[in-house]
C-alpha atoms as a PDB file:
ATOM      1  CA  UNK A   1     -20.255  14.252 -34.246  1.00  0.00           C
ATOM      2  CA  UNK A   2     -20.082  14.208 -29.953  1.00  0.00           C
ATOM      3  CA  UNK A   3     -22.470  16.226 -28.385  1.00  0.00           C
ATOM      4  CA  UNK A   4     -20.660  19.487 -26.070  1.00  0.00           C
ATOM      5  CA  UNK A   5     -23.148  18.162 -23.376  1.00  0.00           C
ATOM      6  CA  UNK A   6     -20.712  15.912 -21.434  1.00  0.00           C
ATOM      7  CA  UNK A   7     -23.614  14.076 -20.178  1.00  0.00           C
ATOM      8  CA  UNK A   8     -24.394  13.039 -23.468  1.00  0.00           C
ATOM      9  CA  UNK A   9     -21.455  11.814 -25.381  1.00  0.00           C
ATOM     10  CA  UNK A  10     -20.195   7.916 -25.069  1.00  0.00           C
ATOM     11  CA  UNK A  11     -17.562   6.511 -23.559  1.00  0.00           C
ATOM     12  CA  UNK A  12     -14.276   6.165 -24.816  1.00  0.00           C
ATOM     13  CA  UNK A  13     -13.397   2.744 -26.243  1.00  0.00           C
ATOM     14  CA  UNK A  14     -12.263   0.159 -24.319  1.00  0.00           C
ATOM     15  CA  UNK A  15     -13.874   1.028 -20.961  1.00  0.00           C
ATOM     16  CA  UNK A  16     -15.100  -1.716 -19.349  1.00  0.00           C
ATOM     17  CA  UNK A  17     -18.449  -2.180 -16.415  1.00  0.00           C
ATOM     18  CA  UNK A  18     -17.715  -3.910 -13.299  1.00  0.00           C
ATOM     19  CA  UNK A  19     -20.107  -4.825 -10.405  1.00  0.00           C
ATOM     20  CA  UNK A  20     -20.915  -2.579  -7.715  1.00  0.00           C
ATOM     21  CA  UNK A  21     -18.281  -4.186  -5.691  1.00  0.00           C
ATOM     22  CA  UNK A  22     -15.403  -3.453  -7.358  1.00  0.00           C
ATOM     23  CA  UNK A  23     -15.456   0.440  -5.816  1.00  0.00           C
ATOM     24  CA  UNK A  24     -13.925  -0.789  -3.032  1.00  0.00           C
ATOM     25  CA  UNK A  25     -10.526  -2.403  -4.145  1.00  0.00           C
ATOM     26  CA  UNK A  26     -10.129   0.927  -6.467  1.00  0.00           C
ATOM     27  CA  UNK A  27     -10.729   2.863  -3.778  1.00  0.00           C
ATOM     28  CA  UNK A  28      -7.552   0.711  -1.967  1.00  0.00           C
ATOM     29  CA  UNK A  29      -3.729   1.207  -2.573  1.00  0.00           C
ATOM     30  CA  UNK A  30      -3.146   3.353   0.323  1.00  0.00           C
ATOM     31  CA  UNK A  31      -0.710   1.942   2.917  1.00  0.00           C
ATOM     32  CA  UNK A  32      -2.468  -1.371   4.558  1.00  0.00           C
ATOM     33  CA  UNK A  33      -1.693  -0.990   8.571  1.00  0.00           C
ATOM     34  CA  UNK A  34      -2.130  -3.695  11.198  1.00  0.00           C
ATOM     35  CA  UNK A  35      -4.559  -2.570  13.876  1.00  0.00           C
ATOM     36  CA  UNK A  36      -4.360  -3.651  17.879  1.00  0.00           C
ATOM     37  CA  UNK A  37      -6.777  -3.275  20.554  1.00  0.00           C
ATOM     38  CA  UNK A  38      -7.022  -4.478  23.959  1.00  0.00           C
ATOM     39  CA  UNK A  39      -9.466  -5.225  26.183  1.00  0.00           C
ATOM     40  CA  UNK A  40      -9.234  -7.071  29.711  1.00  0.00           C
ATOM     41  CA  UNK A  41      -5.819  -8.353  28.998  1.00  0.00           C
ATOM     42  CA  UNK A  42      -6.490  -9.896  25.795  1.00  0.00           C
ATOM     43  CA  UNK A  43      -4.730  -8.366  22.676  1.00  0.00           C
ATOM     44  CA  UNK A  44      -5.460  -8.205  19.111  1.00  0.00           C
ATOM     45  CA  UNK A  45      -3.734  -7.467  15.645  1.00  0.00           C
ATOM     46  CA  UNK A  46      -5.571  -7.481  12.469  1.00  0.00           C
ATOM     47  CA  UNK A  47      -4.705  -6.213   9.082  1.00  0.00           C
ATOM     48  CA  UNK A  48      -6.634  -2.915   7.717  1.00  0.00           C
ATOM     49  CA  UNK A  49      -7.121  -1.176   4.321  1.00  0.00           C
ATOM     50  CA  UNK A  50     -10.188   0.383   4.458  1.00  0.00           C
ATOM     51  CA  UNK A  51      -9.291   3.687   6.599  1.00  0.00           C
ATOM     52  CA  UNK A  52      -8.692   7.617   5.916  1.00  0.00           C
ATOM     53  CA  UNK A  53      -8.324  10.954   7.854  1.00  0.00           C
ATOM     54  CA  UNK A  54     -11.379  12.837   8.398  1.00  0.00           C
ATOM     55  CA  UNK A  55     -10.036  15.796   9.800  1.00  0.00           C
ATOM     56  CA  UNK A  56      -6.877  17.937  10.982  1.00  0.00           C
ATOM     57  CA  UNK A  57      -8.502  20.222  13.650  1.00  0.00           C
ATOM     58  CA  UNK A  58      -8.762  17.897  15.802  1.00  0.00           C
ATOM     59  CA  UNK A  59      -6.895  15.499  14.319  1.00  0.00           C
ATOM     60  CA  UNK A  60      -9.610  12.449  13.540  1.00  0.00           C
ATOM     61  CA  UNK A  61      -9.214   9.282  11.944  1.00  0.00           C
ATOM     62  CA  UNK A  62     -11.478   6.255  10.309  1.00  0.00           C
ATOM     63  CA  UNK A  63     -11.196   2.536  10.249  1.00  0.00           C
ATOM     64  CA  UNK A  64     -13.863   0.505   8.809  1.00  0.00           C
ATOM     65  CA  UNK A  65     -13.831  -3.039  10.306  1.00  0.00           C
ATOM     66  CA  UNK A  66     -16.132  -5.683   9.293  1.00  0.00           C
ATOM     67  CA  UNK A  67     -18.789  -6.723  11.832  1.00  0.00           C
ATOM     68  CA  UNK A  68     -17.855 -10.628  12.729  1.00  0.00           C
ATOM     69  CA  UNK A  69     -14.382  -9.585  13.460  1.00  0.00           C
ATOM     70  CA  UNK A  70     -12.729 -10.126  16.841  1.00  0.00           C
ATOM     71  CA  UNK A  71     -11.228  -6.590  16.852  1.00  0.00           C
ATOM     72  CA  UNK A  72     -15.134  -4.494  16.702  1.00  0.00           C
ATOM     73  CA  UNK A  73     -15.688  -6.386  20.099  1.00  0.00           C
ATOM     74  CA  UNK A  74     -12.169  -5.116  21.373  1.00  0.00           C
ATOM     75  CA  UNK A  75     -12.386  -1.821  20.162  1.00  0.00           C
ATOM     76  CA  UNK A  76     -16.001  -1.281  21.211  1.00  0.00           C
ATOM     77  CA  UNK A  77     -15.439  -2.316  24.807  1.00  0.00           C
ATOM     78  CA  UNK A  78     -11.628  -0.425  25.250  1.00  0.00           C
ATOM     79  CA  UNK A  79     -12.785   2.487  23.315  1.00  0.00           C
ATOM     80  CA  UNK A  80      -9.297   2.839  21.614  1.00  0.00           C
ATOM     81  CA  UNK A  81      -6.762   1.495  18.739  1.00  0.00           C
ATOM     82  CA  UNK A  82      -3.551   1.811  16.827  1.00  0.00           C
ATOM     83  CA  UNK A  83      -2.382   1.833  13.246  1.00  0.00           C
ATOM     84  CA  UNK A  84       0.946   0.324  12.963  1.00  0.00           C
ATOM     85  CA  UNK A  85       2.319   0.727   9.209  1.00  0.00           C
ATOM     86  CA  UNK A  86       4.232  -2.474   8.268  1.00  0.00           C
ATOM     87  CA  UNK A  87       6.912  -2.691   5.467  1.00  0.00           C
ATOM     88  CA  UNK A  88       8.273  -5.338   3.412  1.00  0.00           C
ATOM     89  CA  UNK A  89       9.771  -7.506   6.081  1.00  0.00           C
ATOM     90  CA  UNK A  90       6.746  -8.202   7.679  1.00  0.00           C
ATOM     91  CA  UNK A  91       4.339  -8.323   3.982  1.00  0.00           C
ATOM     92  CA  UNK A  92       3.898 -12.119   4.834  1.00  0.00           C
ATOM     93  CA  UNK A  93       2.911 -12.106   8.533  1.00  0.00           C
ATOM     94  CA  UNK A  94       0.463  -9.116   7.341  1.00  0.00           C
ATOM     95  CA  UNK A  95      -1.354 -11.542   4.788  1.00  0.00           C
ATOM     96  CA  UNK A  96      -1.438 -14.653   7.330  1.00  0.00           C
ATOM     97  CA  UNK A  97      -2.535 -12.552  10.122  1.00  0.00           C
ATOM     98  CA  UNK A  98      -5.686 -11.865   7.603  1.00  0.00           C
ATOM     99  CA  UNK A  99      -6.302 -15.517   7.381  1.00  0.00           C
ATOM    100  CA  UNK A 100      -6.364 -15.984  11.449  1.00  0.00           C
ATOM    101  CA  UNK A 101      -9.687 -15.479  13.691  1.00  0.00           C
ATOM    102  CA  UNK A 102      -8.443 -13.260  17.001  1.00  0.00           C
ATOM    103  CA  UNK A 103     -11.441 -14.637  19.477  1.00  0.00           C
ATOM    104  CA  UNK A 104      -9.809 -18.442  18.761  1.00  0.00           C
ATOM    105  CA  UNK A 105      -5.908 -18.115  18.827  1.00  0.00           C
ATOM    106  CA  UNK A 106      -3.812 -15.650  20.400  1.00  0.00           C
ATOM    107  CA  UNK A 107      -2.031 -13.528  16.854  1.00  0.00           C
ATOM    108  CA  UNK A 108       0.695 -12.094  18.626  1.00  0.00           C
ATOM    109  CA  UNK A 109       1.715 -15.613  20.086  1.00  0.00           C
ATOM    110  CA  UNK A 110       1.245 -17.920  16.554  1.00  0.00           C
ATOM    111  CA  UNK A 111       3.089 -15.142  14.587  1.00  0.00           C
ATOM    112  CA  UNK A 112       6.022 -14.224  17.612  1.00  0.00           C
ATOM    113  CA  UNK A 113       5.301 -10.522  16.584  1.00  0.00           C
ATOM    114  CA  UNK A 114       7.295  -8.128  18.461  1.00  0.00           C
ATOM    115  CA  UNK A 115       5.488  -5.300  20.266  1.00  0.00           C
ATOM    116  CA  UNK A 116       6.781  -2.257  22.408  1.00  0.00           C
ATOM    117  CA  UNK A 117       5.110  -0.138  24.784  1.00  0.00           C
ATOM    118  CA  UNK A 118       1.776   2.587  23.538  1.00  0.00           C
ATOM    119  CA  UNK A 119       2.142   5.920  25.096  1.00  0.00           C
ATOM    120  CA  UNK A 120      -1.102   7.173  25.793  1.00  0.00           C
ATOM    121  CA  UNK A 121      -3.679   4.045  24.886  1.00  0.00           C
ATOM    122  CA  UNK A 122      -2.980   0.139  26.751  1.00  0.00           C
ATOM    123  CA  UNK A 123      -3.114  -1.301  22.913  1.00  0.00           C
ATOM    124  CA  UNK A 124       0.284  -2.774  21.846  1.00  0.00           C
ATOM    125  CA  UNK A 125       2.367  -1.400  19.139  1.00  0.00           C
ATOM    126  CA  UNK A 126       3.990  -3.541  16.824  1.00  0.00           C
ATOM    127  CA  UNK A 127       7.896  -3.272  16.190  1.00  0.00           C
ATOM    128  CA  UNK A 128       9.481  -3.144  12.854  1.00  0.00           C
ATOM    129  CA  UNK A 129       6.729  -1.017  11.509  1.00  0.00           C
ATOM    130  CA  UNK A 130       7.275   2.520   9.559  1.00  0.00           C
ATOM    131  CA  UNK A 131       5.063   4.762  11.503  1.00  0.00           C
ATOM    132  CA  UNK A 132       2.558   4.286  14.504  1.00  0.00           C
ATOM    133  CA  UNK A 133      -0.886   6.415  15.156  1.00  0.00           C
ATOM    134  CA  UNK A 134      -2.436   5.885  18.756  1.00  0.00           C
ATOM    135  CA  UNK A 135      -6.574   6.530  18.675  1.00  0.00           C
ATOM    136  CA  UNK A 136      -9.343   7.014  21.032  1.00  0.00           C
ATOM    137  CA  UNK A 137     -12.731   5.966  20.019  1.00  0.00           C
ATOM    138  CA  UNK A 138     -14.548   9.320  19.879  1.00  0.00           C
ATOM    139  CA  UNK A 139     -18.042   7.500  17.893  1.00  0.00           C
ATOM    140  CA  UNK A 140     -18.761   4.208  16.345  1.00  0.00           C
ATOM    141  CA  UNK A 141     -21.565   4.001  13.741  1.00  0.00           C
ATOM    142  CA  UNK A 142     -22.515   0.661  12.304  1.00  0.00           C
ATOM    143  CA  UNK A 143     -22.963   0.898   8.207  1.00  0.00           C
ATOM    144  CA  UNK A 144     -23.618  -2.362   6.032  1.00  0.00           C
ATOM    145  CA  UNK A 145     -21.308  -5.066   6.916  1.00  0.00           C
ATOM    146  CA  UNK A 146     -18.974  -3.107   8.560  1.00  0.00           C
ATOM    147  CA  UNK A 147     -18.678  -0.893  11.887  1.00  0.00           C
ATOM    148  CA  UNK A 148     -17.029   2.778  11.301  1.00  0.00           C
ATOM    149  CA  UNK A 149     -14.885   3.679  14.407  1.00  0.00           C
ATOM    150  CA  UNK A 150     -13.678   7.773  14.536  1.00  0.00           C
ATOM    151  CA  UNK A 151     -10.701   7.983  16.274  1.00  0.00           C
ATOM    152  CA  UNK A 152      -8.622  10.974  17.881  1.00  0.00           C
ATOM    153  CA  UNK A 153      -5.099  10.571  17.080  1.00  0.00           C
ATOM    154  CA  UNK A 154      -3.464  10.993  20.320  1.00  0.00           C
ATOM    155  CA  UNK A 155      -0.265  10.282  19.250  1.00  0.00           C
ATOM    156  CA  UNK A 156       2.059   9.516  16.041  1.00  0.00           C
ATOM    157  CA  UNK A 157       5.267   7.722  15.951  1.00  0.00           C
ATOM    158  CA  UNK A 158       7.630   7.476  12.667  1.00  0.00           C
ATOM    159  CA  UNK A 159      11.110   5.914  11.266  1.00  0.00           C
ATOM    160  CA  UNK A 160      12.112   8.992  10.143  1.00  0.00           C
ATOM    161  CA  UNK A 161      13.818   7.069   7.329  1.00  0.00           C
ATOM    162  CA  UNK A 162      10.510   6.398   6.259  1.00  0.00           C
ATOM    163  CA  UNK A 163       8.301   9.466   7.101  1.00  0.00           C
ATOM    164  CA  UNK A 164       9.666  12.994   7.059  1.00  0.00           C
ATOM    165  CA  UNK A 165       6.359  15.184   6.499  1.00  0.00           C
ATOM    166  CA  UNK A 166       5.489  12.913   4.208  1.00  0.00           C
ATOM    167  CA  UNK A 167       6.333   8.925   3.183  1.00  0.00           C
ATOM    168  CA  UNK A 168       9.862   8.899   2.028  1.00  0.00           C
ATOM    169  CA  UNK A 169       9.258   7.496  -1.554  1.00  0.00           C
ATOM    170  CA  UNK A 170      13.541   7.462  -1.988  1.00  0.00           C
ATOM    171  CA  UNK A 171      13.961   5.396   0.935  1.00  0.00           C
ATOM    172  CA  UNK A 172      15.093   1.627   1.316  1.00  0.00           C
ATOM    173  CA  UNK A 173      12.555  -0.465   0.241  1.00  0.00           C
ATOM    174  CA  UNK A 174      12.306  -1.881   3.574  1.00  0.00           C
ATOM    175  CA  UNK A 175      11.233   0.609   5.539  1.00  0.00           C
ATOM    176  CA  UNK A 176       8.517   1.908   2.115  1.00  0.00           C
ATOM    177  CA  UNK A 177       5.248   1.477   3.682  1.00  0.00           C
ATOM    178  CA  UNK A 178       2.961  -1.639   2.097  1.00  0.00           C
ATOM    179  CA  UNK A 179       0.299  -0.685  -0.209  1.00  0.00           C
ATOM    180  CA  UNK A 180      -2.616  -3.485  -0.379  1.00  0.00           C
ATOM    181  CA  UNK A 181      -4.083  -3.774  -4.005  1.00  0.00           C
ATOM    182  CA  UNK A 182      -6.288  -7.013  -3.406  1.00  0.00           C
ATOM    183  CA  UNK A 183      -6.298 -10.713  -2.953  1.00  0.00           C
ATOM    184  CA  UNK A 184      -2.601 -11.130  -1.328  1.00  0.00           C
ATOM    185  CA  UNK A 185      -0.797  -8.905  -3.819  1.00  0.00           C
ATOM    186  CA  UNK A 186       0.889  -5.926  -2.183  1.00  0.00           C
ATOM    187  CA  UNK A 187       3.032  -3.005  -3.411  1.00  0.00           C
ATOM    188  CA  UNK A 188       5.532  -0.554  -2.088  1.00  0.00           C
ATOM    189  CA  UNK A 189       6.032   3.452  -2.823  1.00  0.00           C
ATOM    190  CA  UNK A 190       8.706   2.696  -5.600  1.00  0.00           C
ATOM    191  CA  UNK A 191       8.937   6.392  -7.551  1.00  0.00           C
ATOM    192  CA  UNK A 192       8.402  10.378  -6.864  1.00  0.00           C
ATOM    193  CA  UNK A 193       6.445  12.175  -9.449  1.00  0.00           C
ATOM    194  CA  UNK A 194       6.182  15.985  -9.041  1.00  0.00           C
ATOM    195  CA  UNK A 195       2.999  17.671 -10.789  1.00  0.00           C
ATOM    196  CA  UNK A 196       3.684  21.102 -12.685  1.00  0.00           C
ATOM    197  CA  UNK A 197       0.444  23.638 -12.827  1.00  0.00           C
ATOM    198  CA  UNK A 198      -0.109  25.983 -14.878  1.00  0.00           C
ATOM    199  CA  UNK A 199       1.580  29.666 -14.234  1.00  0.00           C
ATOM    200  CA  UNK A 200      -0.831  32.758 -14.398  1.00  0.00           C
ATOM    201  CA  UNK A 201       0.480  33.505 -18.117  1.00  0.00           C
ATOM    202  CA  UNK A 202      -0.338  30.151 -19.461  1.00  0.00           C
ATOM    203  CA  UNK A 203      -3.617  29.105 -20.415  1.00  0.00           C
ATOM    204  CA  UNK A 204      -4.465  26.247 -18.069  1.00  0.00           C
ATOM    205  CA  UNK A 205      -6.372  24.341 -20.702  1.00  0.00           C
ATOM    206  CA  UNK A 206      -3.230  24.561 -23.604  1.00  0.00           C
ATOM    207  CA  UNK A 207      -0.722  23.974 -20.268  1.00  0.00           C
ATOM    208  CA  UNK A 208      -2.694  21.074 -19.360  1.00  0.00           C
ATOM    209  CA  UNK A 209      -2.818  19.441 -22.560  1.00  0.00           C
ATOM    210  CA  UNK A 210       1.258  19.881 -23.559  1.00  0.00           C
ATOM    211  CA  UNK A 211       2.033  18.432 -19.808  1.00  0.00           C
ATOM    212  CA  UNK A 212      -0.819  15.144 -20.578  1.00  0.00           C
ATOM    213  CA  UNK A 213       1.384  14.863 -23.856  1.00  0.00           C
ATOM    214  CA  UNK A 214       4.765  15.111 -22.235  1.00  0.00           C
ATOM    215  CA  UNK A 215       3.969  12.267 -19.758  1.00  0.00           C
ATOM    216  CA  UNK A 216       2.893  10.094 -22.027  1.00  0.00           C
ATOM    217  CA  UNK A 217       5.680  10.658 -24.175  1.00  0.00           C
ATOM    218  CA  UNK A 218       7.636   9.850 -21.261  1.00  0.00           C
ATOM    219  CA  UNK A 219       5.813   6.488 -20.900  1.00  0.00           C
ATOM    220  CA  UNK A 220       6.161   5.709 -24.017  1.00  0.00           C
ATOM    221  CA  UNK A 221      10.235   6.667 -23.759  1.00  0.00           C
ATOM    222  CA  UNK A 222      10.488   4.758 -20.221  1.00  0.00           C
ATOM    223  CA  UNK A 223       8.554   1.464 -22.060  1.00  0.00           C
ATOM    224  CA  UNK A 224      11.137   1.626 -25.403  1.00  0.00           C
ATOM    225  CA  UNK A 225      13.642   1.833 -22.900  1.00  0.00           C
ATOM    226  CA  UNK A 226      12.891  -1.005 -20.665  1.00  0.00           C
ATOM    227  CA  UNK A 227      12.036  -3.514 -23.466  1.00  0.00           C
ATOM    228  CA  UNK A 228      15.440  -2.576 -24.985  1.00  0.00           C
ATOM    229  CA  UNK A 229      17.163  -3.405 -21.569  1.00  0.00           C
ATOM    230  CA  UNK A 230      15.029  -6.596 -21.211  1.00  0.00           C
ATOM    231  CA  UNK A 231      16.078  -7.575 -24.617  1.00  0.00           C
ATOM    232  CA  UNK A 232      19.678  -7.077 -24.434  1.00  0.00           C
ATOM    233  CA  UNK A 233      19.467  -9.149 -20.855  1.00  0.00           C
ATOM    234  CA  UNK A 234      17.522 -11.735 -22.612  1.00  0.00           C
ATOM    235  CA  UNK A 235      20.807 -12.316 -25.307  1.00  0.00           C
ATOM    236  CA  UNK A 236      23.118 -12.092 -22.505  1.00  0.00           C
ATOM    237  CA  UNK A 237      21.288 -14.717 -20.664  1.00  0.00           C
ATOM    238  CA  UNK A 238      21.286 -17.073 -23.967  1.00  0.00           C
ATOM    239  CA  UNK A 239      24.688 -16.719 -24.501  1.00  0.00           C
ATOM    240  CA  UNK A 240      25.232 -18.010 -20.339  1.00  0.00           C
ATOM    241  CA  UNK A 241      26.854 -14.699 -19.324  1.00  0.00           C
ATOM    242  CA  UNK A 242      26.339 -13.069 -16.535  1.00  0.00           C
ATOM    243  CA  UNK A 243      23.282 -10.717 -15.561  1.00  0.00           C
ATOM    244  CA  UNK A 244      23.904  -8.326 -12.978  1.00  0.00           C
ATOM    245  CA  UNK A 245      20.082  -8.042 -11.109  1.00  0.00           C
ATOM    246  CA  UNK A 246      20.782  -3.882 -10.684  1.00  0.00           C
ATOM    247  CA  UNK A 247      20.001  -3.473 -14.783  1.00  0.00           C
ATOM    248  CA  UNK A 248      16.451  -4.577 -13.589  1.00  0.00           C
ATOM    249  CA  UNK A 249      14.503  -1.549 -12.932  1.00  0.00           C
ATOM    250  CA  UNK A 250      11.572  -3.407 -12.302  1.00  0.00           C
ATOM    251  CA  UNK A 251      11.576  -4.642  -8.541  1.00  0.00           C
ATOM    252  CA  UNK A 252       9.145  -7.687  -9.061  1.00  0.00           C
ATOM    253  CA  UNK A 253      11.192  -9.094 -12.107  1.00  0.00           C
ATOM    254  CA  UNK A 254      14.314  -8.578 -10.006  1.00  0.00           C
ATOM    255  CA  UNK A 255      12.573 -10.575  -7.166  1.00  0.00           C
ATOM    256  CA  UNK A 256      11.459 -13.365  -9.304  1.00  0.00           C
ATOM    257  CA  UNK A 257      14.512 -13.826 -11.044  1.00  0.00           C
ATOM    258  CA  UNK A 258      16.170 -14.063  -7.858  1.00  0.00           C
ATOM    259  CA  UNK A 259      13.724 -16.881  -6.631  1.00  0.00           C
ATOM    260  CA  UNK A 260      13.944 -18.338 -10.268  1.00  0.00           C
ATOM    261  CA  UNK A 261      11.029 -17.658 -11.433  1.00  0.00           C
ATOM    262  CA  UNK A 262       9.355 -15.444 -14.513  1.00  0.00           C
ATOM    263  CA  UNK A 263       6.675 -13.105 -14.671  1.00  0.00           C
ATOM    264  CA  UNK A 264       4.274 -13.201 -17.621  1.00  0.00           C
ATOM    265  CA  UNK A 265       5.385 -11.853 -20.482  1.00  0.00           C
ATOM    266  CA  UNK A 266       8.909 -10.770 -18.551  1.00  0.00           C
ATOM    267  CA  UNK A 267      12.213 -12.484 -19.276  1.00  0.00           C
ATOM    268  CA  UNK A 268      13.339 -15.905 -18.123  1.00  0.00           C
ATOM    269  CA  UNK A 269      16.404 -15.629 -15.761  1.00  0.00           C
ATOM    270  CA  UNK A 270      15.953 -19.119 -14.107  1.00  0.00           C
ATOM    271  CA  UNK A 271      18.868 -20.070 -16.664  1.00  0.00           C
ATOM    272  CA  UNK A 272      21.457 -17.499 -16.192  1.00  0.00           C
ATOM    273  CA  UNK A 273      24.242 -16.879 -13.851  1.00  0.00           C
ATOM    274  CA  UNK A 274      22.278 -13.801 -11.829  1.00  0.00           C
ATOM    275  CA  UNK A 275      24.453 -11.497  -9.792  1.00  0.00           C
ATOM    276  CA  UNK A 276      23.234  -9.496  -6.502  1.00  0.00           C
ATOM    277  CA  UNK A 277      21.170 -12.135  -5.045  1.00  0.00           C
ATOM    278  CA  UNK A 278      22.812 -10.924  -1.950  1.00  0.00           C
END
């Protein structure tokens, strides 16, 4: 028998301990931005996923940035930065400019970024981007490893393809924000789900359960479904007919197969006659 004292019963199978460390990549997956800064003439552009809102009234924003970096000296001294929101096109100069030191090459020169004029800080913003937030330093507190720097949004910029009120999950995957999941793997806003609540005549608890039950009979509906696509590509493939890329729901499969590759445990492509390569 479990205990009703949810502090005493065990947890379910299959849950797994990590170390401490581990809170912060599943605290990431929000959209990774490039940050610049400026300072005497010299600017800066580093990638960022450690940041969140802190408030709406007045509208405040955090970026944690770890001490040694080029960009804490920047920011300290010109007391302001910008989040610039990259998409796809630019997911590779996002994970190089990771891999670069700003106080002993010039980013914006090895990586031929383009950049456009800031209109109320000096820090330049960087083109191509989905959506651009321009901050002033309002404190800087030093925790750990890493430097916390509050800043007051003085201005936002969007591609309204991208942004409306909120990020356009619908739109063209090229303009979808990145979302940084660790090491140099990224991902893009690829699907819309809309929640249901309870109505005041339902029970929440007995609403709650039937909607948990529904999506995961979904899941288990969209899985079925995509294996039996997979499978029926797989014959079509054997046979050296041709596989039209737009069956592929799944955009990393579509990608590899394109580059002639395979994903673990996903079909192999490499073989057949692949249309909309493009």
């Amino acid at each position: 028998m479990t205990s009703d004292d949810p502090l005493l019963r065990p947890p379910p199978d299959g849950v797994e301990h990590r170390p401490a460390s581990a809170a912060a990549r599943l605290l990431m997956g929000g959209p990774v931005v490039l940050v610049t800064a400026t300072w005497r003439g010299q600017h800066n552009v580093m990638p960022l996923a450690w940041h969140m809102p802190l408030s709406t009234d007045p509208p405040l924003v955090a970026i944690a940035v770890e001490q040694s970096r080029h960009t804490v000296e920047l920011i300290s001294h010109g007391q302001e930065f910008a989040l610039n929101f990259p998409g796809r096109p630019l997911l590779h100069h996002v994970q190089y400019l990771g891999a670069l030191r700003g106080d002993s090459i010039d980013k914006f020169e090895a990586t031929q970024l383009e950049t456009f004029a800031p209109t109320h800080i000096n820090a330049p913003l960087v083109a191509g981007c989905a959506a651009w937030v321009e901050c002033e330093v309002q404190e800087s507190l030093p925790f750990g490893d890493h430097v916390l720097f509050v800043g007051l949004v003085v201005a936002v910029h969007v591609d309204p393809e991208a942004f409306g009120d909120r990020w356009a999950v619908g739109a063209r995957e090229e303009v979808r924000p990145l979302h940084f999941v660790g090491g140099n793997v990224y991902s893009t806003l690829a699907r819309a789900l809309e929640a249901k609540v309870p109505q005041g005549f339902e029970a929440p608890e007995r609403a709650l359960a039937q909607r948990l039950a529904e999506e995961l009979e979904l899941t288990r509906e969209a899985r079925e479904r995509r294996e039996e696509r997979r499978a029926a590509l797989e014959r079509e493939v054997e046979r050296g007919n041709l596989v039209d890329l737009d069956e592929l729901e799944d955009e990393d499969e579509a990608a590899a197969a394109q580059r002639g590759e395979r994903l673990d445990g996903e079909i192999d492509l490499s073989q057949g006659v692949i249309l909309g390569e493009g």
